[in-house]
N, C-alpha and C. Protein backbone atom coordinates (compact mmCIF):
# COMPACT_ATOMS: atom_id res chain seq x y z
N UNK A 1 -8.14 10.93 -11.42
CA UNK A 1 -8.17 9.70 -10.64
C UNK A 1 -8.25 10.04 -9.16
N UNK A 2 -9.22 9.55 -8.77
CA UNK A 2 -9.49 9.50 -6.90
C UNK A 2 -9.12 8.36 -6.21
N UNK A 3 -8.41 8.63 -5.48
CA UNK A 3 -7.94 7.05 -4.10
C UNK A 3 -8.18 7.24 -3.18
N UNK A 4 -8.93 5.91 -2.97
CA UNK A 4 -9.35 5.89 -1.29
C UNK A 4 -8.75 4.56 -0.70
N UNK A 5 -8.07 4.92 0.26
CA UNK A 5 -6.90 4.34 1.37
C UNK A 5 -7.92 3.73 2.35
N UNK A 6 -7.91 2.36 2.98
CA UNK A 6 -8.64 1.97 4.11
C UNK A 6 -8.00 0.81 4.37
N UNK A 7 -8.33 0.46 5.78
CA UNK A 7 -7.68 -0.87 6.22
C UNK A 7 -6.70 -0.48 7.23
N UNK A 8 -6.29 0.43 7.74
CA UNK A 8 -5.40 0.67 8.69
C UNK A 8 -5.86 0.53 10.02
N UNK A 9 -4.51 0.40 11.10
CA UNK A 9 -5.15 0.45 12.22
C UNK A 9 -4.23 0.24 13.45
N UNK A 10 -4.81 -0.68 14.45
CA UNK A 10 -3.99 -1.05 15.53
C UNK A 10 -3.72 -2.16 15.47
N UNK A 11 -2.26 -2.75 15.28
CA UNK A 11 -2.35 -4.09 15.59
C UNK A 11 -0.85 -4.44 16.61
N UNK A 12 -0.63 -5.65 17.14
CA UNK A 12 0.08 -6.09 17.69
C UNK A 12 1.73 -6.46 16.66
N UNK A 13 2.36 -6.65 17.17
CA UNK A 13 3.46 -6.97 16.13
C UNK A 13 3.47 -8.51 16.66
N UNK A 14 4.27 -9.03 15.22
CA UNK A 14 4.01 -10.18 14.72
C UNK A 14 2.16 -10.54 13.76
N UNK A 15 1.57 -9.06 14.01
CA UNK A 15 0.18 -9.00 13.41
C UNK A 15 -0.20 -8.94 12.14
N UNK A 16 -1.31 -9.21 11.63
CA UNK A 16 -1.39 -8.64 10.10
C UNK A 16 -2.58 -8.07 9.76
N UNK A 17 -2.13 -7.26 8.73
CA UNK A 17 -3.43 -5.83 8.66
C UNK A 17 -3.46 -6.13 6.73
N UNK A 18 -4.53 -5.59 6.03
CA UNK A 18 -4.81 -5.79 4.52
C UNK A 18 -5.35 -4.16 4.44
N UNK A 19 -4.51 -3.82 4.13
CA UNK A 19 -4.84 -2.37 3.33
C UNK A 19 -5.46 -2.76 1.87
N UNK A 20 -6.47 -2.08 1.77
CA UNK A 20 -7.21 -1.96 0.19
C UNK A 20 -6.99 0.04 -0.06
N UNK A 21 -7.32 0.12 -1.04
CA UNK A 21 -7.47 1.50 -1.88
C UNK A 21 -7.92 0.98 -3.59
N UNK A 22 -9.62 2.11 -3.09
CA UNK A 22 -10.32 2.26 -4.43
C UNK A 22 -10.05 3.11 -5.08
N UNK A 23 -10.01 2.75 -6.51
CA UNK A 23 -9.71 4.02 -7.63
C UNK A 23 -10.86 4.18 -7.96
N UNK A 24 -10.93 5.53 -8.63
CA UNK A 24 -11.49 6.16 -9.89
C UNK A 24 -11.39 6.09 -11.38
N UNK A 25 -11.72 6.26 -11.92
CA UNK A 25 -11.23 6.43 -13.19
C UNK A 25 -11.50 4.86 -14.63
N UNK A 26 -11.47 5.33 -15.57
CA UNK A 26 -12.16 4.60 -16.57
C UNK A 26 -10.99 3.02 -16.75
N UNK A 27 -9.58 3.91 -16.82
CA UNK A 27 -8.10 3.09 -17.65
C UNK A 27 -7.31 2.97 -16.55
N UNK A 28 -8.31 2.23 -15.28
CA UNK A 28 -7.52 1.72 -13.91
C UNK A 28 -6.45 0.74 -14.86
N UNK A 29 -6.50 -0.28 -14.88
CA UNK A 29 -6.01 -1.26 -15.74
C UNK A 29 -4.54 -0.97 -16.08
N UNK A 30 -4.47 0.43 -16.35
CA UNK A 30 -3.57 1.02 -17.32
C UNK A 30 -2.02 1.44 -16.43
N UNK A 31 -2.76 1.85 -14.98
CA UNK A 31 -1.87 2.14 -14.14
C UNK A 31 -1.15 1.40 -13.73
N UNK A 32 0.42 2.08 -13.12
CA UNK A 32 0.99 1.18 -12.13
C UNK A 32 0.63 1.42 -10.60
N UNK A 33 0.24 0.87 -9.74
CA UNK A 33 -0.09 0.90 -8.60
C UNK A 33 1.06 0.76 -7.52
N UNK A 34 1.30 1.88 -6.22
CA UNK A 34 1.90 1.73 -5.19
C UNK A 34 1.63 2.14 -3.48
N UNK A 35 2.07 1.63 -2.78
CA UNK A 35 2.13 1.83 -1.41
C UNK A 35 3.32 2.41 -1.49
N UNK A 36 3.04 3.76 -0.47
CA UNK A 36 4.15 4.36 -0.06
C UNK A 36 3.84 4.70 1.57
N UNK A 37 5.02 4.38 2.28
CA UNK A 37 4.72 5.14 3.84
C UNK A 37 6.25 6.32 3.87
N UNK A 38 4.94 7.00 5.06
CA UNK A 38 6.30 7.93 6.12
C UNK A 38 5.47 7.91 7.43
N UNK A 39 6.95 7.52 7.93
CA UNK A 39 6.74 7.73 9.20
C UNK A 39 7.33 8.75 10.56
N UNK A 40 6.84 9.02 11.43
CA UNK A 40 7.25 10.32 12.45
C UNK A 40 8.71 10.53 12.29
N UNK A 41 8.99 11.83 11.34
CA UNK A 41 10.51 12.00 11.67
C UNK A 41 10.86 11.65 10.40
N UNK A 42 10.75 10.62 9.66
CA UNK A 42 11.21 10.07 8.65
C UNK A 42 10.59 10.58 6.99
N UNK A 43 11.41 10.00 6.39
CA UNK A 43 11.02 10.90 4.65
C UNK A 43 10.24 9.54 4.14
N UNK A 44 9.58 9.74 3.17
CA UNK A 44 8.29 9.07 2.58
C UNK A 44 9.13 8.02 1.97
N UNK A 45 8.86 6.77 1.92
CA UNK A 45 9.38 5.68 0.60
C UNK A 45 8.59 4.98 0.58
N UNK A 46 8.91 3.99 -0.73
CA UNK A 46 7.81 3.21 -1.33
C UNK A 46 7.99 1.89 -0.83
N UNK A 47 6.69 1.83 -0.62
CA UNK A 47 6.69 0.22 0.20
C UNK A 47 6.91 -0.97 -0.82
N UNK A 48 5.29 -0.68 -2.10
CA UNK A 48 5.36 -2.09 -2.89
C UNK A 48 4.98 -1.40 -4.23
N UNK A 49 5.26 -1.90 -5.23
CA UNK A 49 4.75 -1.02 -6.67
C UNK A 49 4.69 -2.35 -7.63
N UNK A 50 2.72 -2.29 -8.11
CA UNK A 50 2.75 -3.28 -8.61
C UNK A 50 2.50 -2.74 -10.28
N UNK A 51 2.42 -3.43 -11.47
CA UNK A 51 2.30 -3.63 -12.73
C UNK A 51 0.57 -3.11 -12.81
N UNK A 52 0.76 -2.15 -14.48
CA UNK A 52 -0.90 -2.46 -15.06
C UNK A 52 -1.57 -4.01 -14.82
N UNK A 53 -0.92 -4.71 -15.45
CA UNK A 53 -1.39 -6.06 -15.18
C UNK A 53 -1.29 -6.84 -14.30
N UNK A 54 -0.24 -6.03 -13.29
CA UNK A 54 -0.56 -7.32 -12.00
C UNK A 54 0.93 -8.16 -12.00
N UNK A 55 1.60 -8.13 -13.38
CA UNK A 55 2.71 -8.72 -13.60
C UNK A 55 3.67 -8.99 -13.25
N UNK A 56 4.33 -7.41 -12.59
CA UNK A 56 5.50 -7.03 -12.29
C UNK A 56 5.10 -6.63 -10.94
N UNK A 57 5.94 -7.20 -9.88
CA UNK A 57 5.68 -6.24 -8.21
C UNK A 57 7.34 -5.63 -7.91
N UNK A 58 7.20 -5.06 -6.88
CA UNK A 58 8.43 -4.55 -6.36
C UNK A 58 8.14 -4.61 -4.84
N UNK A 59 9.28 -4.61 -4.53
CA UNK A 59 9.06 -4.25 -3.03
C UNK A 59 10.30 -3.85 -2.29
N UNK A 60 10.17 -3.20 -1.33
CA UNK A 60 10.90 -2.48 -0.37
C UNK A 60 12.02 -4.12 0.09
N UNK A 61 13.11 -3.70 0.43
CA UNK A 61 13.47 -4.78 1.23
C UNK A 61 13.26 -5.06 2.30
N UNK A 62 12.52 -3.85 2.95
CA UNK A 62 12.59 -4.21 4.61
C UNK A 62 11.18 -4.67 4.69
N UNK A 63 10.26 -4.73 3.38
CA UNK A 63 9.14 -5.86 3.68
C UNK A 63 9.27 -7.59 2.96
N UNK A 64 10.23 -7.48 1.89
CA UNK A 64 10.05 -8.53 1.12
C UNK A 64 9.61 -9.96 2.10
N UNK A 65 8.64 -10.80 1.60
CA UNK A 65 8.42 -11.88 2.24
C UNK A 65 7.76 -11.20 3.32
N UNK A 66 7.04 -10.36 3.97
CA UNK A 66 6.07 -10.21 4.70
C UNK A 66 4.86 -9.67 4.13
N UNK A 67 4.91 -8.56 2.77
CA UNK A 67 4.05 -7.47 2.33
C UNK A 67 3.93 -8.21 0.86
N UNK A 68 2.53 -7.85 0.54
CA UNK A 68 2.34 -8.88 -0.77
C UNK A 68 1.19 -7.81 -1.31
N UNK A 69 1.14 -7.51 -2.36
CA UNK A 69 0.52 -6.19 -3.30
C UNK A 69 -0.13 -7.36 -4.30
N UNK A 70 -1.30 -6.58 -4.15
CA UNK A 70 -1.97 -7.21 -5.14
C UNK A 70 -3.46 -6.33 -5.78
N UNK A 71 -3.48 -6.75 -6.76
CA UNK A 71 -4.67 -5.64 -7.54
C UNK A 71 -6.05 -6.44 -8.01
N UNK A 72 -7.15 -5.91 -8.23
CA UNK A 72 -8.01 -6.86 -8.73
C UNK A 72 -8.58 -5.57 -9.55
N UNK A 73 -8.59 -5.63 -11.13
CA UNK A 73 -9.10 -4.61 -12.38
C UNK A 73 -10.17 -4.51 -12.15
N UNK A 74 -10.94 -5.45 -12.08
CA UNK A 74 -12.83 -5.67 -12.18
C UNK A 74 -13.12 -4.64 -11.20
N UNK A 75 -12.51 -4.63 -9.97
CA UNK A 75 -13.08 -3.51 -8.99
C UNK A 75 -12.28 -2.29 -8.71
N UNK A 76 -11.31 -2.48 -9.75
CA UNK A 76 -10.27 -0.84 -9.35
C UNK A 76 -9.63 -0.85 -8.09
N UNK A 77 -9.52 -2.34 -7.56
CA UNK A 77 -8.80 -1.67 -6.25
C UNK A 77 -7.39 -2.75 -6.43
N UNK A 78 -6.09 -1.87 -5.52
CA UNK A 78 -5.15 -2.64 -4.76
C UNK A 78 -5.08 -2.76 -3.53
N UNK A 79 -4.43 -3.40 -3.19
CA UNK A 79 -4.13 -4.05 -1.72
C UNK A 79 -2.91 -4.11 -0.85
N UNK A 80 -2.84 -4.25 -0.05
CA UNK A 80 -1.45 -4.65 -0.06
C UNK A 80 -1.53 -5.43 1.83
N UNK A 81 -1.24 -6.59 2.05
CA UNK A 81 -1.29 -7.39 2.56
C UNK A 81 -0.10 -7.15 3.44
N UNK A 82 -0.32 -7.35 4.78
CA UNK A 82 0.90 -7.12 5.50
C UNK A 82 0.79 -8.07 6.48
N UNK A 83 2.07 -8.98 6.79
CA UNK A 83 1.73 -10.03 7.73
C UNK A 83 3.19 -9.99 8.32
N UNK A 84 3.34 -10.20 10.19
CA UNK A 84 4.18 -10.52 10.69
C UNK A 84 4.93 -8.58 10.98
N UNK A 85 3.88 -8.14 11.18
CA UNK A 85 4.27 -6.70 11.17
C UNK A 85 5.17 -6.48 12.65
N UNK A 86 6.01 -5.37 12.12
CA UNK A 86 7.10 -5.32 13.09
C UNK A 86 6.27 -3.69 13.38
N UNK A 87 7.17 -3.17 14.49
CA UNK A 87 6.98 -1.98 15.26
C UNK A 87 7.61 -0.70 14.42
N UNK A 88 8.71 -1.02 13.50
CA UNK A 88 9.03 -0.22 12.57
C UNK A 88 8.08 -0.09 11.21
N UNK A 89 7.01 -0.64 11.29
CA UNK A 89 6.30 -0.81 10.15
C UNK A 89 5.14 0.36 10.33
N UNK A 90 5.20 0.46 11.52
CA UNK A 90 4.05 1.88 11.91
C UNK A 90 4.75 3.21 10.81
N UNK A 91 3.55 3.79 10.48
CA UNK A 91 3.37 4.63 9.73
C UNK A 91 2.22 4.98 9.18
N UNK A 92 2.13 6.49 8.57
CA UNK A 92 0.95 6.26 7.51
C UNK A 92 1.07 5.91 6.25
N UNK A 93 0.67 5.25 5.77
CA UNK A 93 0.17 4.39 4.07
C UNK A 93 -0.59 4.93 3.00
N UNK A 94 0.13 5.43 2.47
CA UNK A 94 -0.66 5.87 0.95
C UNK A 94 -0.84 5.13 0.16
N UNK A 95 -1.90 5.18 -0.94
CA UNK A 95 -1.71 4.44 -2.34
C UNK A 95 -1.22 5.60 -3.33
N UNK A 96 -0.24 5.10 -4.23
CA UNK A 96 -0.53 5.89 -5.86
C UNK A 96 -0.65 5.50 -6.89
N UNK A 97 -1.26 5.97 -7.80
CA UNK A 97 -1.55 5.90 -8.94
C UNK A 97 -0.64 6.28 -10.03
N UNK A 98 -0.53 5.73 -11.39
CA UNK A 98 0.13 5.84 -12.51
C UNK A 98 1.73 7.02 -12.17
N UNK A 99 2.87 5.92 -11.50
CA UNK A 99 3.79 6.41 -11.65
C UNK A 99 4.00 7.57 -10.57
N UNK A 100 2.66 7.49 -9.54
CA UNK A 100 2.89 8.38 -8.63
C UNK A 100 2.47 9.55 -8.99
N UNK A 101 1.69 9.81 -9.47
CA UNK A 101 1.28 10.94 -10.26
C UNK A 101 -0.42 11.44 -9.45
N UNK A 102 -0.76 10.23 -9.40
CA UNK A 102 -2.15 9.81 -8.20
C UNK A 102 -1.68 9.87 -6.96
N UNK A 103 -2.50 10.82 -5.97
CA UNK A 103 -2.17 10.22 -4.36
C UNK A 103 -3.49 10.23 -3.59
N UNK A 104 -3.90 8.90 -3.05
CA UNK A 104 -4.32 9.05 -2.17
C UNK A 104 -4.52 9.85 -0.80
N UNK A 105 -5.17 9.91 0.05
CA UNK A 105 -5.15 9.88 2.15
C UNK A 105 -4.22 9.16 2.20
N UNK A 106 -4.17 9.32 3.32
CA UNK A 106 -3.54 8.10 3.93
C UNK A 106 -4.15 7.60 4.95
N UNK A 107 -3.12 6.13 5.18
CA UNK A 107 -3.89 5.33 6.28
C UNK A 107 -3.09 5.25 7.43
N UNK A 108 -3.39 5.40 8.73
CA UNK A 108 -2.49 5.33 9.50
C UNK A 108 -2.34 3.42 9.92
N UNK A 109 -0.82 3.40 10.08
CA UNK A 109 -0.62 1.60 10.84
C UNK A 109 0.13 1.89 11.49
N UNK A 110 -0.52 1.27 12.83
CA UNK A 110 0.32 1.05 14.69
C UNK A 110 0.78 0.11 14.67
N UNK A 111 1.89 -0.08 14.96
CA UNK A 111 2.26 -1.70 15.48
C UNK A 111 2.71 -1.69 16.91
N UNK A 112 2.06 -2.03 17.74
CA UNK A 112 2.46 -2.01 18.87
C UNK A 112 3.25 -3.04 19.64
N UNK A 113 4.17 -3.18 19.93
CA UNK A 113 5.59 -3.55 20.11
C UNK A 113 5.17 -4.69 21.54
C-alpha cells in the first residue's frame, strides 16, 4: 500500500485547511484509516482514526469538534478536514493505513498565530 499526503500548508488561525491522502492498493475498503501529527520537539500522536467503512471515527481531544475524517472507497482516499485551526495545530500530518502498518509523507500545517 502507497500514501500520498496533500493539502497542507499556510494558514491563519481560526483557518481551515482539508488534507486528502491517496491510497494504493486493491482492499482500500478493508483498512482502517488515520491522521497522525508531530510536531517540533514533540512525539508523534494520532489525530483522527476512521473505520473500513467509514463507521467508526476517533479523534484526538484536542481536535474534537474542529477535525472531521472522512473517507470516500470509490477513490481510495481520506481526508481529514480541519476548521478553526489553532497555532498548536502546526505540525506535520501523516496518513496511515490498516492499523498503522501503512505510512505515508507527510504534510506540513502552519498556523500562524
Amino acid at each position: 500500500v502507497q500514501l500520498q499526503a496533500s493539502g497542507g500548508g499556510l494558514v491563519q488561525a481560526g483557518g481551515s485547511l482539508r488534507l486528502s491522502c491517496a491510497a494504493s492498493g486493491r482492499i482500500f475498503s478493508s483498512y482502517s484509516m488515520g491522521w497522525f501529527r508531530q510536531a517540533p520537539g514533540k512525539e508523534r500522536e494520532l489525530v483522527a482514526r476512521i473505520s473500513g467503512s467509514g463507521g467508526n471515527e476517533y479523534y484526538a481531544d484536542s481536535v474534537k469538534g474542529r477535525f472531521t475524517i472522512s473517507r470516500d472507497n470509490a477513490k481510495n482516499a481520506v481526508y481529514l478536514q480541519m476548521n478553526n485551526l489553532k497555532f498548536e495545530d502546526t505540525a506535520v500530518y501523516y496518513c496511515t493505513a490498516d492499523s498503522n502498518r501503512y505510512w505515508g509523507q507527510g504534510t506540513q500545517v502552519t498556523v500562524s498565530s
